[in-house]
Protein backbone atom coordinates (compact mmCIF):
# COMPACT_ATOMS: atom_id res chain seq x y z
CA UNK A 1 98.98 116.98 127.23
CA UNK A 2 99.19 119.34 124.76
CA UNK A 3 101.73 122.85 124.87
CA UNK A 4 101.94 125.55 122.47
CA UNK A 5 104.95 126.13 120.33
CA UNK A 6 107.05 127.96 122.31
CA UNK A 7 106.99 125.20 125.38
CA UNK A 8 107.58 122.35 123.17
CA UNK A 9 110.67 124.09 121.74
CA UNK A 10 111.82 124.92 125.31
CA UNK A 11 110.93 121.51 126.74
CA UNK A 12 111.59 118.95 123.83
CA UNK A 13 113.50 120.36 120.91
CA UNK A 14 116.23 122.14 123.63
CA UNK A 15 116.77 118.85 125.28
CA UNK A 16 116.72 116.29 122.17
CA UNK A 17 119.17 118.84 120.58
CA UNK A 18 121.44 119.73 123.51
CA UNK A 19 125.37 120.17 122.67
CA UNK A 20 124.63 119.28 118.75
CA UNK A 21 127.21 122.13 117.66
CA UNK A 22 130.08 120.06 120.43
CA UNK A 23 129.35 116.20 119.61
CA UNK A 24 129.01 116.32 115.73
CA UNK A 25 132.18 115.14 114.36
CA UNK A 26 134.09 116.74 111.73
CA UNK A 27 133.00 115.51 108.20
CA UNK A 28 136.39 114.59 106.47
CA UNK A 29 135.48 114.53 102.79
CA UNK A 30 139.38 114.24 100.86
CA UNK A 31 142.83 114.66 102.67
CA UNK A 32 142.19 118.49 102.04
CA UNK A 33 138.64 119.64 102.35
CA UNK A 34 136.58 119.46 105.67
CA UNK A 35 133.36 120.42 107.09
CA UNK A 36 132.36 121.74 110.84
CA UNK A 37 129.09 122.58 111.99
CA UNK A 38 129.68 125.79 113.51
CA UNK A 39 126.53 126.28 115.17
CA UNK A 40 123.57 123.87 114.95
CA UNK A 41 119.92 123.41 116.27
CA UNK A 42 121.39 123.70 119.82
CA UNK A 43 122.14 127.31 118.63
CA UNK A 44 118.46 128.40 118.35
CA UNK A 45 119.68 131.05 115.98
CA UNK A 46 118.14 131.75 112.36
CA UNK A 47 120.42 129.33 110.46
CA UNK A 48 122.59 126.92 111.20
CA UNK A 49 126.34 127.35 110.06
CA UNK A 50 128.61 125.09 108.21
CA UNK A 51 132.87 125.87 108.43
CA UNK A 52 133.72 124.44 104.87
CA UNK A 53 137.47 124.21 104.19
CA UNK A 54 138.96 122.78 100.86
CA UNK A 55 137.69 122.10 96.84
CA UNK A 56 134.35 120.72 97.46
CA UNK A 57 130.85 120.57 96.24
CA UNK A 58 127.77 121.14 98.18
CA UNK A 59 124.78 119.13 97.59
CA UNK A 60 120.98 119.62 98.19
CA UNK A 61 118.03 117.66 97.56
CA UNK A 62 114.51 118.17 99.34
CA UNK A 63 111.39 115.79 100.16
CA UNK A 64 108.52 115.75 100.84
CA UNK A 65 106.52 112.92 102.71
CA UNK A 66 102.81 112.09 103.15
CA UNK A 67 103.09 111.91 107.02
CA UNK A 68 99.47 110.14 108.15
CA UNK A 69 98.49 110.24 104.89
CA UNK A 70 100.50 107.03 104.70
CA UNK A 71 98.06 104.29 103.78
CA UNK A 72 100.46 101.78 106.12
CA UNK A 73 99.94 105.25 108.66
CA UNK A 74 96.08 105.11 108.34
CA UNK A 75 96.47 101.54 108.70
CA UNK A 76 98.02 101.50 111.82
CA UNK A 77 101.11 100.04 111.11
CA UNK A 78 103.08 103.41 111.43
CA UNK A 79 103.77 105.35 114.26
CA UNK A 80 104.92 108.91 114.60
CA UNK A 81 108.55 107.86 115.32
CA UNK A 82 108.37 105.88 111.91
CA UNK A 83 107.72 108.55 110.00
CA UNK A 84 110.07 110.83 111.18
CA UNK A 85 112.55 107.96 110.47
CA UNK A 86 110.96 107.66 107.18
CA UNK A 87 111.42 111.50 106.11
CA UNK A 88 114.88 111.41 107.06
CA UNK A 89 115.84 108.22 104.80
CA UNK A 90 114.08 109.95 101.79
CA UNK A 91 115.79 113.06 101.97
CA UNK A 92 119.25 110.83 102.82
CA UNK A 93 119.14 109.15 100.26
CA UNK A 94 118.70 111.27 97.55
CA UNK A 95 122.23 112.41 98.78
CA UNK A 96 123.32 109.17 98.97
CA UNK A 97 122.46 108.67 95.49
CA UNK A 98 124.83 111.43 94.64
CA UNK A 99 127.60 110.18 96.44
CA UNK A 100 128.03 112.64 98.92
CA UNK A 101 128.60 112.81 102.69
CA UNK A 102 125.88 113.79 104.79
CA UNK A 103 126.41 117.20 106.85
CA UNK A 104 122.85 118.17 107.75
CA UNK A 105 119.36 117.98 107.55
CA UNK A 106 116.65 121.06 107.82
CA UNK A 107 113.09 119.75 108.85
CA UNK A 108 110.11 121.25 108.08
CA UNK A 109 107.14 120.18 111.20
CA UNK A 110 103.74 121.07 110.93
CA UNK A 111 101.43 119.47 113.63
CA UNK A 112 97.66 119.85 113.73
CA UNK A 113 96.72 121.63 117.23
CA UNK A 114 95.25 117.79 118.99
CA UNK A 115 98.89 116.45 118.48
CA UNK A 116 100.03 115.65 122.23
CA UNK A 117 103.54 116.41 123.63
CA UNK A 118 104.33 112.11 123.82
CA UNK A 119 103.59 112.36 119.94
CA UNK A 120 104.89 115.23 118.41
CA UNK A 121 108.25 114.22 121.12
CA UNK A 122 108.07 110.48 119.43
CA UNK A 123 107.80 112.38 116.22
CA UNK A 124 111.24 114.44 116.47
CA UNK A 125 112.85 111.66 118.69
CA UNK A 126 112.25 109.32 114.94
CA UNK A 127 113.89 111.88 113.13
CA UNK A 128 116.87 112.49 116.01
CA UNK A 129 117.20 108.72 115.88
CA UNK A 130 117.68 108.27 112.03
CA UNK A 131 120.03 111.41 111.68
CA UNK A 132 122.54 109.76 113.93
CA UNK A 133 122.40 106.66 111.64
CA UNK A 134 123.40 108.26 109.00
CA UNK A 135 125.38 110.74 110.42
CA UNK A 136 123.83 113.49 109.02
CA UNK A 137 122.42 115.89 111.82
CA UNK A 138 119.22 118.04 111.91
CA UNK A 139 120.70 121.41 112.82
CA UNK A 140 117.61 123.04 112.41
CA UNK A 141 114.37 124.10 109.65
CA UNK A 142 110.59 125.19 110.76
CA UNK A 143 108.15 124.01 113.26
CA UNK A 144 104.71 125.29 113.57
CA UNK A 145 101.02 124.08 113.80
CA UNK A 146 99.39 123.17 110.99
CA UNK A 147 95.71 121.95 109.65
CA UNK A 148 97.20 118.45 109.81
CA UNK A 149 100.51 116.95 110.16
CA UNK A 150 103.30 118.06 107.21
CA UNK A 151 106.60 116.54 107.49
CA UNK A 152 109.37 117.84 104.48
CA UNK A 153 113.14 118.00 104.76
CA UNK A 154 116.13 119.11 102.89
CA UNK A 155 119.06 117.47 102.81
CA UNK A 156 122.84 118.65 102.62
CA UNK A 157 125.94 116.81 101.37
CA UNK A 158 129.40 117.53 100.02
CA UNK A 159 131.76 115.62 98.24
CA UNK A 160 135.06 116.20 96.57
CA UNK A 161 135.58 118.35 93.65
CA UNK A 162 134.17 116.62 90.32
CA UNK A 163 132.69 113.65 93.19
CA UNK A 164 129.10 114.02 92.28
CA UNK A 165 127.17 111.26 90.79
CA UNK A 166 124.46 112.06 88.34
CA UNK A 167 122.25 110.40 86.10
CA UNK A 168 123.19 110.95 82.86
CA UNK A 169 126.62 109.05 81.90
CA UNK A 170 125.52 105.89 81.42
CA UNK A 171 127.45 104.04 78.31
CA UNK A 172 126.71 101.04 76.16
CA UNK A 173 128.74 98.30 77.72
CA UNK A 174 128.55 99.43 81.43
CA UNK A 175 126.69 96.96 83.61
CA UNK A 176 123.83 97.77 85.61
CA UNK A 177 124.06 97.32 89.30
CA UNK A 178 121.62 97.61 92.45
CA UNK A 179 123.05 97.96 96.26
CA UNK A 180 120.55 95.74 97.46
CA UNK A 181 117.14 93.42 96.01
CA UNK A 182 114.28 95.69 95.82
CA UNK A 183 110.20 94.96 96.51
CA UNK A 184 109.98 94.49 100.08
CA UNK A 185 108.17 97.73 100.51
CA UNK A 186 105.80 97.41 97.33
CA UNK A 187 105.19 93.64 98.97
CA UNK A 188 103.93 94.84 102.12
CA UNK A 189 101.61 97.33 100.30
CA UNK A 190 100.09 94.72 98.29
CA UNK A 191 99.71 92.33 101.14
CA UNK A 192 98.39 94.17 103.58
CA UNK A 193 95.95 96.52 100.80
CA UNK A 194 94.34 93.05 99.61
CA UNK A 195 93.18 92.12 103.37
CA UNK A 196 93.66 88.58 102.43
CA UNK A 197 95.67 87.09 105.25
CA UNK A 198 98.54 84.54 105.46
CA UNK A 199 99.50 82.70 108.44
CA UNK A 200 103.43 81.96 107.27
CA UNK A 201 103.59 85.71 105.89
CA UNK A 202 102.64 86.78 108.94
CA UNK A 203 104.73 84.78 110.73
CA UNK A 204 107.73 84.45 108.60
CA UNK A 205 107.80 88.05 106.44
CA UNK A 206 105.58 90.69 107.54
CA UNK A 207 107.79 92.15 109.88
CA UNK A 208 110.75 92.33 107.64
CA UNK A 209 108.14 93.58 105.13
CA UNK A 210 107.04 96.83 107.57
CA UNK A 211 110.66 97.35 107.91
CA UNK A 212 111.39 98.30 104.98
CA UNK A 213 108.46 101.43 105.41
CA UNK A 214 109.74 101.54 109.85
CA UNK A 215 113.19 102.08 109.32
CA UNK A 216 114.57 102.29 105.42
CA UNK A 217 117.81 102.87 104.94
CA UNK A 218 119.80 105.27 103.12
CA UNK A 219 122.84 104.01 101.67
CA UNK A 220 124.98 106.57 102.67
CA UNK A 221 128.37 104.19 103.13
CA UNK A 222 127.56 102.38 99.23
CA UNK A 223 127.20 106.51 97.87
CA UNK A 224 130.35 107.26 99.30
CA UNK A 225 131.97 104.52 98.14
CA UNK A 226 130.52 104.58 93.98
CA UNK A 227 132.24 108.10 94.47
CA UNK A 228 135.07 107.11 95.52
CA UNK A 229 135.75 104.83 92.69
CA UNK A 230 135.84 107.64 90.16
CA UNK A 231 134.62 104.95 87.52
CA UNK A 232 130.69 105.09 87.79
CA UNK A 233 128.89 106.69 85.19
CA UNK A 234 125.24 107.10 86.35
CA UNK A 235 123.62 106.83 89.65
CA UNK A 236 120.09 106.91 91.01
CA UNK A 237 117.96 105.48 94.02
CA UNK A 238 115.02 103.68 93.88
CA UNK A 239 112.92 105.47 95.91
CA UNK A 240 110.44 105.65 92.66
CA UNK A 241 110.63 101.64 92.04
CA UNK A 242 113.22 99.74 90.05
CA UNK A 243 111.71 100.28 86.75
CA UNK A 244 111.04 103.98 86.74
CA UNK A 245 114.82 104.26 87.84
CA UNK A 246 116.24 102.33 85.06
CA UNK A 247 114.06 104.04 82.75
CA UNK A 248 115.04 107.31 83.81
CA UNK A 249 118.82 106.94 83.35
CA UNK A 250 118.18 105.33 80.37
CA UNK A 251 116.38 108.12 79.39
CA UNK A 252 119.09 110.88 81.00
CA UNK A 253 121.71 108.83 79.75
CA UNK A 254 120.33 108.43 75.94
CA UNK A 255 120.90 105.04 75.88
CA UNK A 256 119.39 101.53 76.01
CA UNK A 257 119.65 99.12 79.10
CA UNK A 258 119.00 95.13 79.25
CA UNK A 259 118.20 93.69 82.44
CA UNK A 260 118.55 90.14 82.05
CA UNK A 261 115.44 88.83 84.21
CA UNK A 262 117.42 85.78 85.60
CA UNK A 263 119.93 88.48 87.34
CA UNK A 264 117.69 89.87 89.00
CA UNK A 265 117.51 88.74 93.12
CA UNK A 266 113.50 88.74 94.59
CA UNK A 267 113.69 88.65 97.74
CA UNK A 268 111.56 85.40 99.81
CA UNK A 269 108.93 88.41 101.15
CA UNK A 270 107.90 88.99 97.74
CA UNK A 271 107.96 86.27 96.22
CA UNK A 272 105.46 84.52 99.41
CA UNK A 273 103.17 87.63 98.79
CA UNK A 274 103.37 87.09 95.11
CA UNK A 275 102.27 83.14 95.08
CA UNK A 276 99.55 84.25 97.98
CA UNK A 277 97.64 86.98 95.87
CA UNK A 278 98.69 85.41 92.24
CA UNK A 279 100.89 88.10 91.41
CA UNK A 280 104.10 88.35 89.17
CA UNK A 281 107.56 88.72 91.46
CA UNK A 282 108.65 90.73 88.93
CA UNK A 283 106.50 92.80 89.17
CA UNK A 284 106.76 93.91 92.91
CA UNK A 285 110.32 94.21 92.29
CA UNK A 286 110.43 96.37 89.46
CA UNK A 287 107.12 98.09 90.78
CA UNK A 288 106.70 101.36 92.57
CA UNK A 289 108.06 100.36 95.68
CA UNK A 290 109.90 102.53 97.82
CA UNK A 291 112.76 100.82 98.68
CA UNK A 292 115.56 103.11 99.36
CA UNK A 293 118.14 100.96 97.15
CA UNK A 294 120.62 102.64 94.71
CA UNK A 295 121.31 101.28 90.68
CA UNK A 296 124.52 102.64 89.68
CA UNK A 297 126.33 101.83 86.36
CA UNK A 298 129.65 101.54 85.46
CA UNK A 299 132.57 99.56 83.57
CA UNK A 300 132.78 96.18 84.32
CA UNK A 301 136.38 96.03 85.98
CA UNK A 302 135.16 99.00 88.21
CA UNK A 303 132.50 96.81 89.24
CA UNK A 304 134.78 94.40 89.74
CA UNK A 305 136.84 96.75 92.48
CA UNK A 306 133.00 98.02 93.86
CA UNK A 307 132.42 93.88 95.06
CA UNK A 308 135.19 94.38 97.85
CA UNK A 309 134.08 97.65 99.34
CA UNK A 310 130.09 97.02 99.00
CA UNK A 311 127.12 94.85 98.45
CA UNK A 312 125.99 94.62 94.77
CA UNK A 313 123.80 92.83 92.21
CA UNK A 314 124.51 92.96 88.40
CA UNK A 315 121.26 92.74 86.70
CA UNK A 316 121.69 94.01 83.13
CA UNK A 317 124.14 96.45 81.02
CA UNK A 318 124.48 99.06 78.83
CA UNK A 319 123.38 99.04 75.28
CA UNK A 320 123.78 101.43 72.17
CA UNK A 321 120.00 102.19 71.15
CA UNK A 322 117.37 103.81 73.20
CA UNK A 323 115.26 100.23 74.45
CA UNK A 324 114.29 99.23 78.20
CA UNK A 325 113.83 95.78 77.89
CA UNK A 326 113.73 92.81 80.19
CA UNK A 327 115.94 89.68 78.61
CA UNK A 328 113.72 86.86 79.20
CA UNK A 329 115.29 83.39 80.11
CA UNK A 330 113.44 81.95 77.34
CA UNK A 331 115.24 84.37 74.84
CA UNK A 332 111.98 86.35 74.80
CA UNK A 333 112.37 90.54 74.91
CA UNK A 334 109.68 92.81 77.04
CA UNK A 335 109.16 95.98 78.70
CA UNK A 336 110.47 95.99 82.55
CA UNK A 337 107.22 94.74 84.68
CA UNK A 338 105.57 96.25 86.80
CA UNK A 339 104.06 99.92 87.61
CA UNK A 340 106.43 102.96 87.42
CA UNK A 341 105.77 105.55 89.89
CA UNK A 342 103.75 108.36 88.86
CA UNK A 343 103.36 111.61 91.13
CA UNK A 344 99.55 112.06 90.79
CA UNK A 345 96.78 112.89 93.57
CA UNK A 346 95.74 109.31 94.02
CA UNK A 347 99.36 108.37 94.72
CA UNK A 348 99.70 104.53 95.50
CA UNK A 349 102.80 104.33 97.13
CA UNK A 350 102.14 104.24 100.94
């Protein structure tokens, strides 16, 4: 079945978004600023509206994502309610990555006119679904038809006066931390791409692999919380791999970071696809992998205070000139592995 516009906004987008204005909480970002959502996507009005008391900061990021132009997508390993998950974690995140609180999300739909009512429903369901996880509803944006389907967000935050987290205040002597190992999703590309198959991955890793493309996560909780601490210096997720991350706040920063190589956690996925298809571990980890992790630097006795509120890995620090390197444990010095990210036309990430 397949209805126009104005019955799919009557019949699924009413009663997925029913009562949003009532049931979203108040988002309580100091003991003096707060923010309501006044009237939402249950409003069906031209905007949604925000009630912002107190000093705060409002934050914004947008995203893009391929939508079936996923390889994993043309593979058939992602369904429409995966990547409406999906473009809600990348636009998250980026917010997480500044430390702010959610508050809402505008999505951008364009379907191609053969999309039925089950998948363009499973679609917006995905996106309903991953909004409540990170408590940061979709109160509203643009849907339409379309050549083919076009998914793109925007993402709001706010935190506390001063709160944000940005990339460029890195300083020599800060270590270098990540939320969470990275590669899982840069694994599962590899894997599945070389159509060489593995009875144990299979069996063992490929599902945790797809997860990490299914349902990323945003680390909305961690953000909060390295803004909260009022001691980190530079933050960033890795949403463009490890290495182009590091790089980049290097680069913001104007400083040099060591990553000391036996720091640095590879998760069992990667390393199984790594020894199957002869690859360096490294290399997935630090590779263009879109794993929606965030690096974060900042004084060591902050870090220190960070292990009791969050889940961290130090894996390099600081230093005074302008080098990436990777510390061997042989006392040898190299460029971070792996491929950076690179926004081209033949884009390998998914």
């Amino acid at each position: 079945m397949r209805s126009d516009e104005p019955t799919r906004l009557a019949n699924i987008i009413t009663s997925l978004f029913r009562d949003q204005s009532i049931t979203t909480e108040q988002v309580v970002v100091d003991e003096t600023s707060t923010v309501d959502l006044v009237a939402g996507a249950d409003a069906q009005d031209d905007c949604a509206v925000f009630r912002m008391n107190g000093d705060q900061e409002l934050v914004v990021g947008s995203d893009y994502v391929r939508g079936p132009k996923f390889r994993l997508c043309e593979m058939g390993y992602l369904s429409e309610y995966d990547l409406g998950h999906y473009l809600v974690a990348a636009n998250v995140s980026d917010i997480a990555a500044m430390g702010a609180h959610p508050i809402g999300l505008l999505s951008v739909v364009r379907y191609p006119p053969d999309m039925t009512d089950d998948s363009f429903e499973n679609l917006m369901q995905g996106i309903k679904d991953a909004c409540a996880k990170f408590r940061c509803p979709n109160i509203g944006g643009d849907i339409g038809s379309a050549e083919r389907l076009i998914l793109s967000a925007s993402a709001l935050g706010t935190c506390r006066r001063g709160g944000a987290l940005f990339r460029t205040g890195a300083k020599p002597g800060d270590l270098v931390c990540i939320t969470s190992p990275t590669g899982l999703a840069g694994a599962a590309m590899e894997y599945l791409r070389a159509q060489r198959p593995c009875a144990i991955i299979d069996e063992l890793h490929l599902e945790t692999m797809l997860d990490s493309w299914r349902r990323p996560v945003a680390r909305v909780d961690e953000g909060i919380a390295l803004s909260a601490c009022r001691r980190v210096t530079a933050c960033q997720d890795t949403s463009d791999g490890l290495k182009a991350t590091i790089e980049c706040i290097a680069s913001a920063s104007g400083a040099g970071i060591a990553v000391f190589e036996d720091s640095v956690p590879v998760p069992e996925p990667a390393a199984a696809v790594a020894r199957h298809l002869d690859l360096d571990p490294l290399g997935l980890v630090f590779g263009d992998s879109v794993d929606f992790e965030l690096t974060f630097t900042a004084p060591s006795d902050a870090v220190d205070q960070l292990r009791n509120e969050i889940g961290l890995h130090v894996i390099g620090e600081v230093t005074d000139d302008t080098d990436v390197v990777l510390c061997r444990s042989d006392g040898g010095r190299t460029p971070l592995p792996g491929k950076a990210w690179k926004h081209t036309v033949d884009e390998a990430g998914g």
